[in-house]
N, C-alpha and C. Protein backbone atom coordinates (compact mmCIF):
# COMPACT_ATOMS: atom_id res chain seq x y z
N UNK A 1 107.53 78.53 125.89
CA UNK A 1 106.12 78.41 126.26
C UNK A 1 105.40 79.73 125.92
N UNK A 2 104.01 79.27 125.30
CA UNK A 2 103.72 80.50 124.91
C UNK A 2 101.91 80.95 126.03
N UNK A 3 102.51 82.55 126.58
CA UNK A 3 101.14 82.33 127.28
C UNK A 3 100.30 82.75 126.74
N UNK A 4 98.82 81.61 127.04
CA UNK A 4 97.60 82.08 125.88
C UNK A 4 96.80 83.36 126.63
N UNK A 5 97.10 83.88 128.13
CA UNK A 5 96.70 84.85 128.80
C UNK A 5 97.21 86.04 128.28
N UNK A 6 98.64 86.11 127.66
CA UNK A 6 99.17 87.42 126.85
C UNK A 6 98.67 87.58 125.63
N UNK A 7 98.87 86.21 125.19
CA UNK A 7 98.10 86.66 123.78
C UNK A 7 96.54 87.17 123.15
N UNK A 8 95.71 86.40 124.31
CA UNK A 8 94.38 86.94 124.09
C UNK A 8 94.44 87.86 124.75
N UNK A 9 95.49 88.66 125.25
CA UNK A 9 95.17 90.30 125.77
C UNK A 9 95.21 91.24 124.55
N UNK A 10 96.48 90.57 123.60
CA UNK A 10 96.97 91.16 122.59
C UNK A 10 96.51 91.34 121.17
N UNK A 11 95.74 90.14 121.16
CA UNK A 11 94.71 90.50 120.22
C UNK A 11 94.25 88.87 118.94
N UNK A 12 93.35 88.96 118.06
CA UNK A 12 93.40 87.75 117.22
C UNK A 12 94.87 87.77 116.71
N UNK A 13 95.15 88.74 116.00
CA UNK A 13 96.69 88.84 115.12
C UNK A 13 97.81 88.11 115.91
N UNK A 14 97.97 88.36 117.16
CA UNK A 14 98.90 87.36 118.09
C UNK A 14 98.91 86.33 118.31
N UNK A 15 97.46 85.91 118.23
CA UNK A 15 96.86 84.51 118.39
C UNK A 15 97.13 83.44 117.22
N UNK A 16 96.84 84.36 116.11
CA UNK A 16 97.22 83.76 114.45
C UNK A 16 98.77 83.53 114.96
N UNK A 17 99.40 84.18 115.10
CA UNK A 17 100.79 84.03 115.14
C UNK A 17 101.66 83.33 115.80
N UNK A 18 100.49 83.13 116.65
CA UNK A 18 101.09 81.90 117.87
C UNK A 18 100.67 80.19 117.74
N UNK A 19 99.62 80.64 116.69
CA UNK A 19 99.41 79.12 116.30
C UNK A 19 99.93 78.75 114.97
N UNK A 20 100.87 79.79 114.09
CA UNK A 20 101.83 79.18 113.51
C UNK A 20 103.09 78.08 114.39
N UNK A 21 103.50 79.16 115.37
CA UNK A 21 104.59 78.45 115.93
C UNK A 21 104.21 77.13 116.76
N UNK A 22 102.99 77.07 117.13
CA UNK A 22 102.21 75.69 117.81
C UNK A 22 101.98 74.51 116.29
N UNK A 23 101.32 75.53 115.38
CA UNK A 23 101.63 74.23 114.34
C UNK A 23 102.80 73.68 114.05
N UNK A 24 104.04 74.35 114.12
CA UNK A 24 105.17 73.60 113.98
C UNK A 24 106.15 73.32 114.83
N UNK A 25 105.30 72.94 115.90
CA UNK A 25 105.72 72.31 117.20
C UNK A 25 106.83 72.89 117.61
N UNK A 26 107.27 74.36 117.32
CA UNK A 26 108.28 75.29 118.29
C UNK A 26 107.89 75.77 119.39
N UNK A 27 106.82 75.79 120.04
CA UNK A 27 106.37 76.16 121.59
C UNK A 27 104.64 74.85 121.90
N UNK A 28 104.70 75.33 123.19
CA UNK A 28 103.82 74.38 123.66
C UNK A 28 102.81 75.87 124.54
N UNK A 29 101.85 75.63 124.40
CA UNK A 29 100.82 76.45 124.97
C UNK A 29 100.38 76.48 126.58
N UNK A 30 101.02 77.78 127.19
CA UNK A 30 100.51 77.88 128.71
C UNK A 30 99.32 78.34 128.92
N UNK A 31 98.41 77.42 129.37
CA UNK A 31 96.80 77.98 129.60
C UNK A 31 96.11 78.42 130.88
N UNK A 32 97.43 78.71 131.79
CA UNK A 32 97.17 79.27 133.03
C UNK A 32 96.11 80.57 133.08
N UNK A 33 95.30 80.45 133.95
CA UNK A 33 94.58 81.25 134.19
C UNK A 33 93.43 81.60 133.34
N UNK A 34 92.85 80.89 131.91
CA UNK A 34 92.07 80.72 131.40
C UNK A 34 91.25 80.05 131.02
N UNK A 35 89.70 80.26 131.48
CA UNK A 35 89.09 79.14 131.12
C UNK A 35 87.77 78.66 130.00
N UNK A 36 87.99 80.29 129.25
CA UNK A 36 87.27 80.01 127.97
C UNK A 36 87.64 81.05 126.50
N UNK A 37 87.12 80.92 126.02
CA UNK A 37 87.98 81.48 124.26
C UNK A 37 86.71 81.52 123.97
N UNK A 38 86.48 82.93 123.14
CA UNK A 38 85.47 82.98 122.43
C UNK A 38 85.82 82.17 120.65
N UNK A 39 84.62 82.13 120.15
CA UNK A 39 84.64 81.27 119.07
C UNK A 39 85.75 81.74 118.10
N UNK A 40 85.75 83.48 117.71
CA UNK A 40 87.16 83.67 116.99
C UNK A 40 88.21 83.61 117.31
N UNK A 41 88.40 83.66 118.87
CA UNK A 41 90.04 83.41 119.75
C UNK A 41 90.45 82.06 119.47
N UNK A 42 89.29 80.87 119.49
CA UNK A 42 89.57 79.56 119.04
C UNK A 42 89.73 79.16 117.66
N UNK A 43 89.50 80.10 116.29
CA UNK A 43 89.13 79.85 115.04
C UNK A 43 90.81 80.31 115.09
N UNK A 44 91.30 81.80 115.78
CA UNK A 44 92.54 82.08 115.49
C UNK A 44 93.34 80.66 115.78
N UNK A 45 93.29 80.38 117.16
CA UNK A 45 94.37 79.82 117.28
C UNK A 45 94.47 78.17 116.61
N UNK A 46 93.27 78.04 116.12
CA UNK A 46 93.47 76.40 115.35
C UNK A 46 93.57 76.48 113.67
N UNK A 47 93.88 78.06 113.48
CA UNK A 47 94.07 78.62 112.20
C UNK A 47 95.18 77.32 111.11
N UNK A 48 96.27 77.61 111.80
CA UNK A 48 97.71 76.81 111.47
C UNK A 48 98.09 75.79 111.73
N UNK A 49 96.98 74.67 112.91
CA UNK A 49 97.41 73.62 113.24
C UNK A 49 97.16 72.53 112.10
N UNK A 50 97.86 71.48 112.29
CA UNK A 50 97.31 70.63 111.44
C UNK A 50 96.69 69.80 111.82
N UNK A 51 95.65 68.78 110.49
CA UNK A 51 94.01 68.93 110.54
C UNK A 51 94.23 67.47 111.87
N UNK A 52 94.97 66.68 111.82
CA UNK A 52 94.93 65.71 112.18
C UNK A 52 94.98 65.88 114.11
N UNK A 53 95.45 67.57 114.58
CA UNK A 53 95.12 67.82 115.92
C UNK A 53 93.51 68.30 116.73
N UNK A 54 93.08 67.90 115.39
CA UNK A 54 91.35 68.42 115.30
C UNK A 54 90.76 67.69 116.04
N UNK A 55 90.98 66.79 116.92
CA UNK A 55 89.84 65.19 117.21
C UNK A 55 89.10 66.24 117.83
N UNK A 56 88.09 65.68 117.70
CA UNK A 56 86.22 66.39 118.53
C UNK A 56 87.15 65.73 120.13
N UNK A 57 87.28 64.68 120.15
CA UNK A 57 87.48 64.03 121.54
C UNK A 57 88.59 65.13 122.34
N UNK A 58 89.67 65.77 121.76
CA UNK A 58 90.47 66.48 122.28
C UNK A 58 91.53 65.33 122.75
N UNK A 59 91.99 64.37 122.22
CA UNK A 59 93.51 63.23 122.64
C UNK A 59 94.44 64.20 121.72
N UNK A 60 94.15 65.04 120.55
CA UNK A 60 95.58 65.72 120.28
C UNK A 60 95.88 67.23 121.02
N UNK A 61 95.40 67.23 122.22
CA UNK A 61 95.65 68.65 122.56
C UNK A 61 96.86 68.38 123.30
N UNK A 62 97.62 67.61 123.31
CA UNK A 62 98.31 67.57 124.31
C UNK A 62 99.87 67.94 123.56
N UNK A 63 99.64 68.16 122.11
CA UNK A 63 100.71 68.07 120.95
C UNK A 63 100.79 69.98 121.14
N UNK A 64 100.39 70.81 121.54
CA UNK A 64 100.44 71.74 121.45
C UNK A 64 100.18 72.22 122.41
N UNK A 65 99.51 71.81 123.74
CA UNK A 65 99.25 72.78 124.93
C UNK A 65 99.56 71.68 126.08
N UNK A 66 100.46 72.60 126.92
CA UNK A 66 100.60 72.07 128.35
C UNK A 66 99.18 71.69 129.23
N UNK A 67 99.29 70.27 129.03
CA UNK A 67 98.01 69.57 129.81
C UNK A 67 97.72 70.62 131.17
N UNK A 68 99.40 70.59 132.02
CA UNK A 68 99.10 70.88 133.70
C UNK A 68 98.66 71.83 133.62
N UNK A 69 98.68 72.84 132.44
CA UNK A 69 97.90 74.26 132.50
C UNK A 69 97.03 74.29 132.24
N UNK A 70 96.24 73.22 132.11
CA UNK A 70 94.77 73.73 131.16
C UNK A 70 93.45 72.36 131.92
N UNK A 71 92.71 73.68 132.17
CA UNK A 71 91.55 73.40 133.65
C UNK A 71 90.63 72.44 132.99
N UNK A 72 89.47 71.84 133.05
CA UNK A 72 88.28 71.68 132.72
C UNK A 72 87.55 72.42 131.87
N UNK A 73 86.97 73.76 132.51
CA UNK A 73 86.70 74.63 131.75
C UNK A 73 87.02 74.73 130.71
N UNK A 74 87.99 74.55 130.42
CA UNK A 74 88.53 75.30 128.69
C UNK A 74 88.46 73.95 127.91
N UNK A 75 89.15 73.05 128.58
CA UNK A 75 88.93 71.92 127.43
C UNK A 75 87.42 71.55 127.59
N UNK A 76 86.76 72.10 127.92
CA UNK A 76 84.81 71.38 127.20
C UNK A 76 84.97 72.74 126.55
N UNK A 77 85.21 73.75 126.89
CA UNK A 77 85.46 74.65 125.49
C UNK A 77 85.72 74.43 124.48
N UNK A 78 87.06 73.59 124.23
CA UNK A 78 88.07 73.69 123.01
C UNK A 78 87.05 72.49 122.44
N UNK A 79 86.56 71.36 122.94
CA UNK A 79 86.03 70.20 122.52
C UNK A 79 84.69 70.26 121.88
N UNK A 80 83.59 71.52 122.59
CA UNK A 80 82.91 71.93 122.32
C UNK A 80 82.86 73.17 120.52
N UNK A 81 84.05 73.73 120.51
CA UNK A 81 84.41 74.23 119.81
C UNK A 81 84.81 73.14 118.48
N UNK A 82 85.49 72.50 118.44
CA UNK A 82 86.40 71.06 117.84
C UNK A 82 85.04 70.37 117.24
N UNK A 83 83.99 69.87 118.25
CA UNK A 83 82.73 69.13 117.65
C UNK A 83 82.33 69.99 116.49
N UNK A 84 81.91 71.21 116.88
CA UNK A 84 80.88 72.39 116.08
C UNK A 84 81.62 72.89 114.99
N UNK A 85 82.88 73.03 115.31
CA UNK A 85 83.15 73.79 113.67
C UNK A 85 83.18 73.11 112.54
N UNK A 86 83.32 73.88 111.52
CA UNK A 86 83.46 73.70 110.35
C UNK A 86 84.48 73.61 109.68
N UNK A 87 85.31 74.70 110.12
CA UNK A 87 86.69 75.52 109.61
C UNK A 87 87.55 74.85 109.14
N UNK A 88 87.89 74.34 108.15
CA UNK A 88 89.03 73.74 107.69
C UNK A 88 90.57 74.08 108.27
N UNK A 89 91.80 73.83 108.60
CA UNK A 89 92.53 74.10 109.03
C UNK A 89 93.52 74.16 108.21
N UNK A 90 94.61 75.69 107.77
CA UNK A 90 95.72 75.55 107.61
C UNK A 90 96.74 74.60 107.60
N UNK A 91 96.37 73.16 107.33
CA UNK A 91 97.97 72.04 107.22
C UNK A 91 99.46 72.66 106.75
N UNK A 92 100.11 71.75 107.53
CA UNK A 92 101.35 71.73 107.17
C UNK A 92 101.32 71.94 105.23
N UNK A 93 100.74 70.96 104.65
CA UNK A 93 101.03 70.87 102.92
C UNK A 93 100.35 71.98 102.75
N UNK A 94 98.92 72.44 102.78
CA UNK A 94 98.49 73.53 102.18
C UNK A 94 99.45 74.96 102.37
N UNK A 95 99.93 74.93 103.48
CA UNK A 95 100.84 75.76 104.32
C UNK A 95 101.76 76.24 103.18
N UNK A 96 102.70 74.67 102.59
CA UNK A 96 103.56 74.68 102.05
C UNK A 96 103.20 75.45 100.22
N UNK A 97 102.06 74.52 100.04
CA UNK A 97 101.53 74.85 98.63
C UNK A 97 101.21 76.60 98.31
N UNK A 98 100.76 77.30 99.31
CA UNK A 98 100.26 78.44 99.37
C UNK A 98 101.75 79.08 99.16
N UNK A 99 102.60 78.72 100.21
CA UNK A 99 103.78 79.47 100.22
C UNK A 99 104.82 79.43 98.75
N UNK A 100 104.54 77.85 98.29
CA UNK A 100 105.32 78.28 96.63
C UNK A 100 104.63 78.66 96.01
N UNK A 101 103.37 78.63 96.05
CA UNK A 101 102.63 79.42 95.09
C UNK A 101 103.08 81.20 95.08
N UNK A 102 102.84 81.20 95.74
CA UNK A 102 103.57 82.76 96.36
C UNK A 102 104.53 83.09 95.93
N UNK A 103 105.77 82.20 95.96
CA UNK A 103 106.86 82.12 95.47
C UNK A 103 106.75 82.21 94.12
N UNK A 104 106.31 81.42 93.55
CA UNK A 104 105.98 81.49 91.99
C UNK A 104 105.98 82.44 91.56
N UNK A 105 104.18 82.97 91.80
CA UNK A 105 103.74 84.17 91.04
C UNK A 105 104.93 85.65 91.18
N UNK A 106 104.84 85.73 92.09
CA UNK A 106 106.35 86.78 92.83
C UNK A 106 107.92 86.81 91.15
N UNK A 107 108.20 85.95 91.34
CA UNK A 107 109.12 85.53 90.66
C UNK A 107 108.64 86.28 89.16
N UNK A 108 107.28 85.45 88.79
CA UNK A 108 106.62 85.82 87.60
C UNK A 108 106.52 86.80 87.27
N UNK A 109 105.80 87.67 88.38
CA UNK A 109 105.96 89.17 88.30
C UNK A 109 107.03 89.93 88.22
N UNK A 110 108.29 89.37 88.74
CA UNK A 110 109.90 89.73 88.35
C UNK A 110 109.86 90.01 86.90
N UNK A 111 110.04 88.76 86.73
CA UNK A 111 110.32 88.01 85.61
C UNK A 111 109.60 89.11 83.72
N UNK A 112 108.19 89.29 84.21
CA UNK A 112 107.60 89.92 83.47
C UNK A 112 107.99 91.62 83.50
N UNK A 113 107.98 91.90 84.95
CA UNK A 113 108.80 93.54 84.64
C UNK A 113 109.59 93.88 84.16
N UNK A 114 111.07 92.62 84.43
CA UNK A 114 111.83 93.30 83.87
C UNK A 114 111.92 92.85 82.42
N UNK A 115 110.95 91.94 82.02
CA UNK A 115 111.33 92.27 80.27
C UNK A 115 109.93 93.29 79.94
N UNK A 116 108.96 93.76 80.62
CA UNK A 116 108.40 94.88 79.86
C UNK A 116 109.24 96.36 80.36
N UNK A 117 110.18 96.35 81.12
CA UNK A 117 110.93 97.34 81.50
C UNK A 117 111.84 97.58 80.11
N UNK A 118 112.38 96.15 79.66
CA UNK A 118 113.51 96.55 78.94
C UNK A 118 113.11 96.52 77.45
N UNK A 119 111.53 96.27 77.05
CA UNK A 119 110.72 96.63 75.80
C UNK A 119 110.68 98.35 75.68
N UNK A 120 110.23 98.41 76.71
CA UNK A 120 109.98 99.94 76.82
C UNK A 120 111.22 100.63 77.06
N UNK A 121 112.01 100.18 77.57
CA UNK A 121 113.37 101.11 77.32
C UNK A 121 113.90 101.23 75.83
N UNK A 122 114.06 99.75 75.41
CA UNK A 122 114.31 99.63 73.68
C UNK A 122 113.37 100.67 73.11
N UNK A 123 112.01 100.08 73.25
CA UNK A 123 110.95 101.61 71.96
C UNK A 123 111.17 102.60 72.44
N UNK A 124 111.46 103.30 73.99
CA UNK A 124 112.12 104.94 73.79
C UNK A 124 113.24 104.99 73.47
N UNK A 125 114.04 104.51 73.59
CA UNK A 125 115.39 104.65 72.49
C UNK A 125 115.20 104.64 71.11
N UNK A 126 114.70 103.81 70.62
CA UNK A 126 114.30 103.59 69.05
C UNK A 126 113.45 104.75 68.70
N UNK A 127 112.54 105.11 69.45
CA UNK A 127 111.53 106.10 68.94
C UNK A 127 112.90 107.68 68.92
N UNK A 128 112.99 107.83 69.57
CA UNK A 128 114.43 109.08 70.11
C UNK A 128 115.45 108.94 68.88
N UNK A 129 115.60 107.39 68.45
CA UNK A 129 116.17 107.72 67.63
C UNK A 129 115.79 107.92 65.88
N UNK A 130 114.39 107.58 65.91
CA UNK A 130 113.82 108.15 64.53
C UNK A 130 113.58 109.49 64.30
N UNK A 131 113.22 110.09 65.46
CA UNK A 131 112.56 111.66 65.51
C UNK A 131 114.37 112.72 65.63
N UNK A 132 115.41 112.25 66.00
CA UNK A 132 116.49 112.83 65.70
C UNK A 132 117.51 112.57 64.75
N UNK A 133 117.09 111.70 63.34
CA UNK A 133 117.79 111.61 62.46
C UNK A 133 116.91 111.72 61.07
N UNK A 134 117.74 111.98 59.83
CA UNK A 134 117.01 112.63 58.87
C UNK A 134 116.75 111.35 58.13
N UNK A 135 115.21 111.54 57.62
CA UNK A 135 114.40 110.69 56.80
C UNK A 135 114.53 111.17 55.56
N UNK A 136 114.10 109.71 55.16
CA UNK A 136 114.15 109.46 53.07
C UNK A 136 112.42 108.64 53.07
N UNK A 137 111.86 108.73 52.09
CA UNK A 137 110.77 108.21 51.84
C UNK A 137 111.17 107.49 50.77
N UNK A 138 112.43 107.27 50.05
CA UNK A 138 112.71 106.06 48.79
C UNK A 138 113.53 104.69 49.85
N UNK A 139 113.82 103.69 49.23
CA UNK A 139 114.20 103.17 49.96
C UNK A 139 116.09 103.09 49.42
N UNK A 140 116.08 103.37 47.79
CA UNK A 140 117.50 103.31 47.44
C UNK A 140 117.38 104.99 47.21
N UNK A 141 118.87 104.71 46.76
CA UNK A 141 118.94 106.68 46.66
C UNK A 141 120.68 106.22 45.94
N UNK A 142 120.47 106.80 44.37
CA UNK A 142 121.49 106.66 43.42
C UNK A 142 122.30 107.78 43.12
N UNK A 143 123.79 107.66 43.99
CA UNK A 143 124.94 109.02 43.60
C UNK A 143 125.11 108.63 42.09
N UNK A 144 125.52 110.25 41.41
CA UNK A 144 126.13 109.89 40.53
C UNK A 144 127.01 110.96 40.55
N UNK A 145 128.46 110.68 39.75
CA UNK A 145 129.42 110.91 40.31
C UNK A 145 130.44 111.00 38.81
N UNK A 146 131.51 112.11 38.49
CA UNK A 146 131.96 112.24 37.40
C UNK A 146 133.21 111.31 37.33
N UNK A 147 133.73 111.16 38.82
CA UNK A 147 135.02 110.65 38.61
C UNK A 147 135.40 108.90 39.36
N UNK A 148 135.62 108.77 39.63
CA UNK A 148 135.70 107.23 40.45
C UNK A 148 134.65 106.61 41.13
N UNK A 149 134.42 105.32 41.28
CA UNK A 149 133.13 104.96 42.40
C UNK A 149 134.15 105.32 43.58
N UNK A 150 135.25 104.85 43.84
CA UNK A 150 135.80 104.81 44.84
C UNK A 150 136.09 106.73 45.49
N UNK A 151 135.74 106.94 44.94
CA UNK A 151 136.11 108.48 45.72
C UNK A 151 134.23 109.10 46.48
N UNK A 152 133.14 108.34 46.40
CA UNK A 152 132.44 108.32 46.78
C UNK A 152 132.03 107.30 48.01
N UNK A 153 132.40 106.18 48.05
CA UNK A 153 132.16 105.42 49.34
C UNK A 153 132.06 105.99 50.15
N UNK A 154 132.74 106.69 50.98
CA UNK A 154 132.83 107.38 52.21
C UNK A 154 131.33 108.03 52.30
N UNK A 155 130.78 108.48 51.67
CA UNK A 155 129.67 109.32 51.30
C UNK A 155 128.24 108.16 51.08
N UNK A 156 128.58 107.26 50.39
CA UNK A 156 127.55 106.58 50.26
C UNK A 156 127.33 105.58 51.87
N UNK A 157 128.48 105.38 52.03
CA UNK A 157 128.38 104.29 54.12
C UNK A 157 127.71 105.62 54.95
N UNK A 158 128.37 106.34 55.00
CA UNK A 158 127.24 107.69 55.80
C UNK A 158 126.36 107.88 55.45
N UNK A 159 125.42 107.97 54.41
CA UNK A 159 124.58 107.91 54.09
C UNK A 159 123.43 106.81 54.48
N UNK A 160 124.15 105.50 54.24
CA UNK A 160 123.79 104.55 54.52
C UNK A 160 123.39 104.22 56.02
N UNK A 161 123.83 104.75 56.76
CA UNK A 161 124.28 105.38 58.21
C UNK A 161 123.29 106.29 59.07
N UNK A 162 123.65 107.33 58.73
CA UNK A 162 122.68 108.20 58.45
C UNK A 162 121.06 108.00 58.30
N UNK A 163 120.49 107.86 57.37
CA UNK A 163 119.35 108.27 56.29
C UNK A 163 118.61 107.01 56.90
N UNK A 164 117.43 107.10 57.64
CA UNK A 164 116.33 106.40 57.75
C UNK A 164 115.09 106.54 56.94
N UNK A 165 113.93 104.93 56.68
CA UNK A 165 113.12 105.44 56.39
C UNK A 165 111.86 106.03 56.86
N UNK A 166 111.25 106.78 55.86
CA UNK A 166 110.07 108.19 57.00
C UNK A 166 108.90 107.26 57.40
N UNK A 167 109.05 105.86 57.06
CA UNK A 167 107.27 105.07 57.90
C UNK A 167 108.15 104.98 59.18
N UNK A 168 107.67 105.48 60.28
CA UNK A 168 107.64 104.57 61.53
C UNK A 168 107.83 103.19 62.32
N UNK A 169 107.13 102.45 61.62
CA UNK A 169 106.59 101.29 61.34
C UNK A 169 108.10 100.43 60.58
N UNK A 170 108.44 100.77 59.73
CA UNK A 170 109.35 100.06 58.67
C UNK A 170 110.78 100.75 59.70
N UNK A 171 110.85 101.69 60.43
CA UNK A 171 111.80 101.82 61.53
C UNK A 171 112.12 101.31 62.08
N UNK A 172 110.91 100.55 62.85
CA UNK A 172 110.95 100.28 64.40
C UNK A 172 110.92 98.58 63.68
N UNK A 173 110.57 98.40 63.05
CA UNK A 173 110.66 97.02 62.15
C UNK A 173 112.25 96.17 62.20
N UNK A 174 112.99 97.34 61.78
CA UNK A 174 114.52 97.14 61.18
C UNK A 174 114.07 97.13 59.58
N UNK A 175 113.11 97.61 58.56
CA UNK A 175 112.68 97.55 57.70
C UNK A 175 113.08 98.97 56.80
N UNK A 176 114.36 99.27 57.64
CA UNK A 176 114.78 100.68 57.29
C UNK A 176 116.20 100.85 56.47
N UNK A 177 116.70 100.03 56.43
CA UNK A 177 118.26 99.83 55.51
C UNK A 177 117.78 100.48 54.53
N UNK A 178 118.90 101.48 53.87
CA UNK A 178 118.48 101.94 52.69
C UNK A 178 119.82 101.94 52.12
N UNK A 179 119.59 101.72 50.63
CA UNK A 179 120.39 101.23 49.57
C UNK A 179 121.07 101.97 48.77
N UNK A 180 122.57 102.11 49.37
CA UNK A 180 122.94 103.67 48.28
C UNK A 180 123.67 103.52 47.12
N UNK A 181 123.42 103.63 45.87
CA UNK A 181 123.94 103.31 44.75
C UNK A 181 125.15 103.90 44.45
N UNK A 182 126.40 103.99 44.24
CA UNK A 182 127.25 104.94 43.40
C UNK A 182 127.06 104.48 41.57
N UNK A 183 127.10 105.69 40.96
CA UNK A 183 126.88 105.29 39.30
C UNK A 183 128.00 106.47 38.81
N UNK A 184 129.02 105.84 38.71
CA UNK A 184 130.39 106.24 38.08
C UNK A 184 130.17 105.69 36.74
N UNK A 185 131.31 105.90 35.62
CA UNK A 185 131.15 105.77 34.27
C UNK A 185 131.43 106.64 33.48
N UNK A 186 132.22 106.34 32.50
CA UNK A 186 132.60 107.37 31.58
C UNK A 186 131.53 108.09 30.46
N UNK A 187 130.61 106.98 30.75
CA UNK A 187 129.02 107.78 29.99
C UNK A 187 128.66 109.53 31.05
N UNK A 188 128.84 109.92 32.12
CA UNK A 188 128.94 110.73 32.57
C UNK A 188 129.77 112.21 32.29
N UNK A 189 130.71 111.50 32.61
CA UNK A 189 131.77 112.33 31.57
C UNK A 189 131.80 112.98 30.14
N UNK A 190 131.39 111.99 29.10
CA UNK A 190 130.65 112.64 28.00
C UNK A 190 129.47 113.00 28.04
N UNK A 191 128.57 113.22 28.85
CA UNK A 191 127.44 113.96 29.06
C UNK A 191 127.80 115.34 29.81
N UNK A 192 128.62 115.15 30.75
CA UNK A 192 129.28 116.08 31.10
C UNK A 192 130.05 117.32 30.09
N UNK A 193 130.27 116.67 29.47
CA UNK A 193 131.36 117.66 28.43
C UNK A 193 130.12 117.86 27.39
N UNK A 194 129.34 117.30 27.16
CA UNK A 194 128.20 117.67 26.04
C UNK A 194 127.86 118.80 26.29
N UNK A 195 127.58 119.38 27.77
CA UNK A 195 126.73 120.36 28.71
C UNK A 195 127.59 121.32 28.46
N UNK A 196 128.89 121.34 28.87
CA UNK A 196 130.36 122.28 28.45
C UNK A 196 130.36 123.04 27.67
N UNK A 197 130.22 122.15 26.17
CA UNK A 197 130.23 122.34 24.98
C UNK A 197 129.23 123.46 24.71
N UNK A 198 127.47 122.96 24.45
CA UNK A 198 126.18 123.28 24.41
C UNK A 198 126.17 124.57 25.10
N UNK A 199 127.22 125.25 26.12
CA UNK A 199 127.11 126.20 27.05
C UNK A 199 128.05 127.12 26.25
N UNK A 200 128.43 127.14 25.53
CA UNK A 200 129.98 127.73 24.62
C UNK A 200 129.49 127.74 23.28
């Protein structure tokens, strides 16, 4: 039982709170010793009921407040109050609708942080990692080499590895692979020895 003499000591906020638990029929209202409510003490407490305990006549007060407690006085109050307002009432469904809605957006807002959390973690990593590795402004880049292709691989995968390109943009893209040629050949070799020669 909830007394409406404590609660209107305690304030509207108690009152709101007490006509949640009256809307869902977990306590019944003791109206001992009171015999009128000002218009916001009554707006609080019919905040949460549902609409169908509204009658102007007052036959649903009995769903939420102990009849033996409650004088004359107050019920031409509450009835008086009940005729005149306006106030739409908190229902059970709106109750419900408000509360997944709530639920929803909540979630949404999860939902959206943590993938702009983990955008922005990716571009400072990515950015950290353009500004600490060495740039090329070509996109291929051709070894040439006197003796085997194969004694260059190692050199051209590190490279490959290695060597980003200098747009930003074509970085952060994945527009950055760069293409490392090895150019082995015995045409080298006799150019090589031409130089030898020409030097002698």
């Amino acid at each position: 039982m909830i007394s409406l003499e404590r609660i209107t000591e305690e304030g509207i906020k108690a009152i709101r709170q007490a006509s949640k638990k009256l809307g869902n029929s977990e306590e019944k209202l003791d109206c001992t010793s009171i015999s009128s409510l000002t218009k916001k003490e009554l707006k609080a407490l019919f905040r949460h009921l549902p609409k169908e305990w509204r009658s102007p006549q007052g036959q649903e007060l009995y769903k939420f407040i102990d009849l033996n407690t409650l004088n004359g006085d107050l019920k031409r109050c509450i009835i008086a109050y009940l005729t005149t307002s306006s106030e739409p009432p908190l229902t059970h469904s709106s109750r419900n609708f408000a509360a997944s809605f709530i639920k929803k957006t909540k979630l949404s807002y999860l939902f959206f942080s943590i993938v702009a959390l983990g955008g922005i973690s990716f571009l400072s990593f990515r950015t950290i990692q353009y500004f600490s590795q060495p740039k090329l402004r070509a996109r291929s880049l051709v070894i040439g080499t006197l003796w085997t292709q194969q004694s260059q691989e190692k050199l051209a995968e590190h490279l490959e590895k290695t060597l980003i390109q200098k747009n930003y943009w074509d970085f952060m893209l994945g527009r950055n692979q760069l293409q490392v040629t090895i150019n082995a050949g015995a045409s080298h070799i006799v150019l090589y020895q031409s130089y030898l020669t020409n030097r002698t």
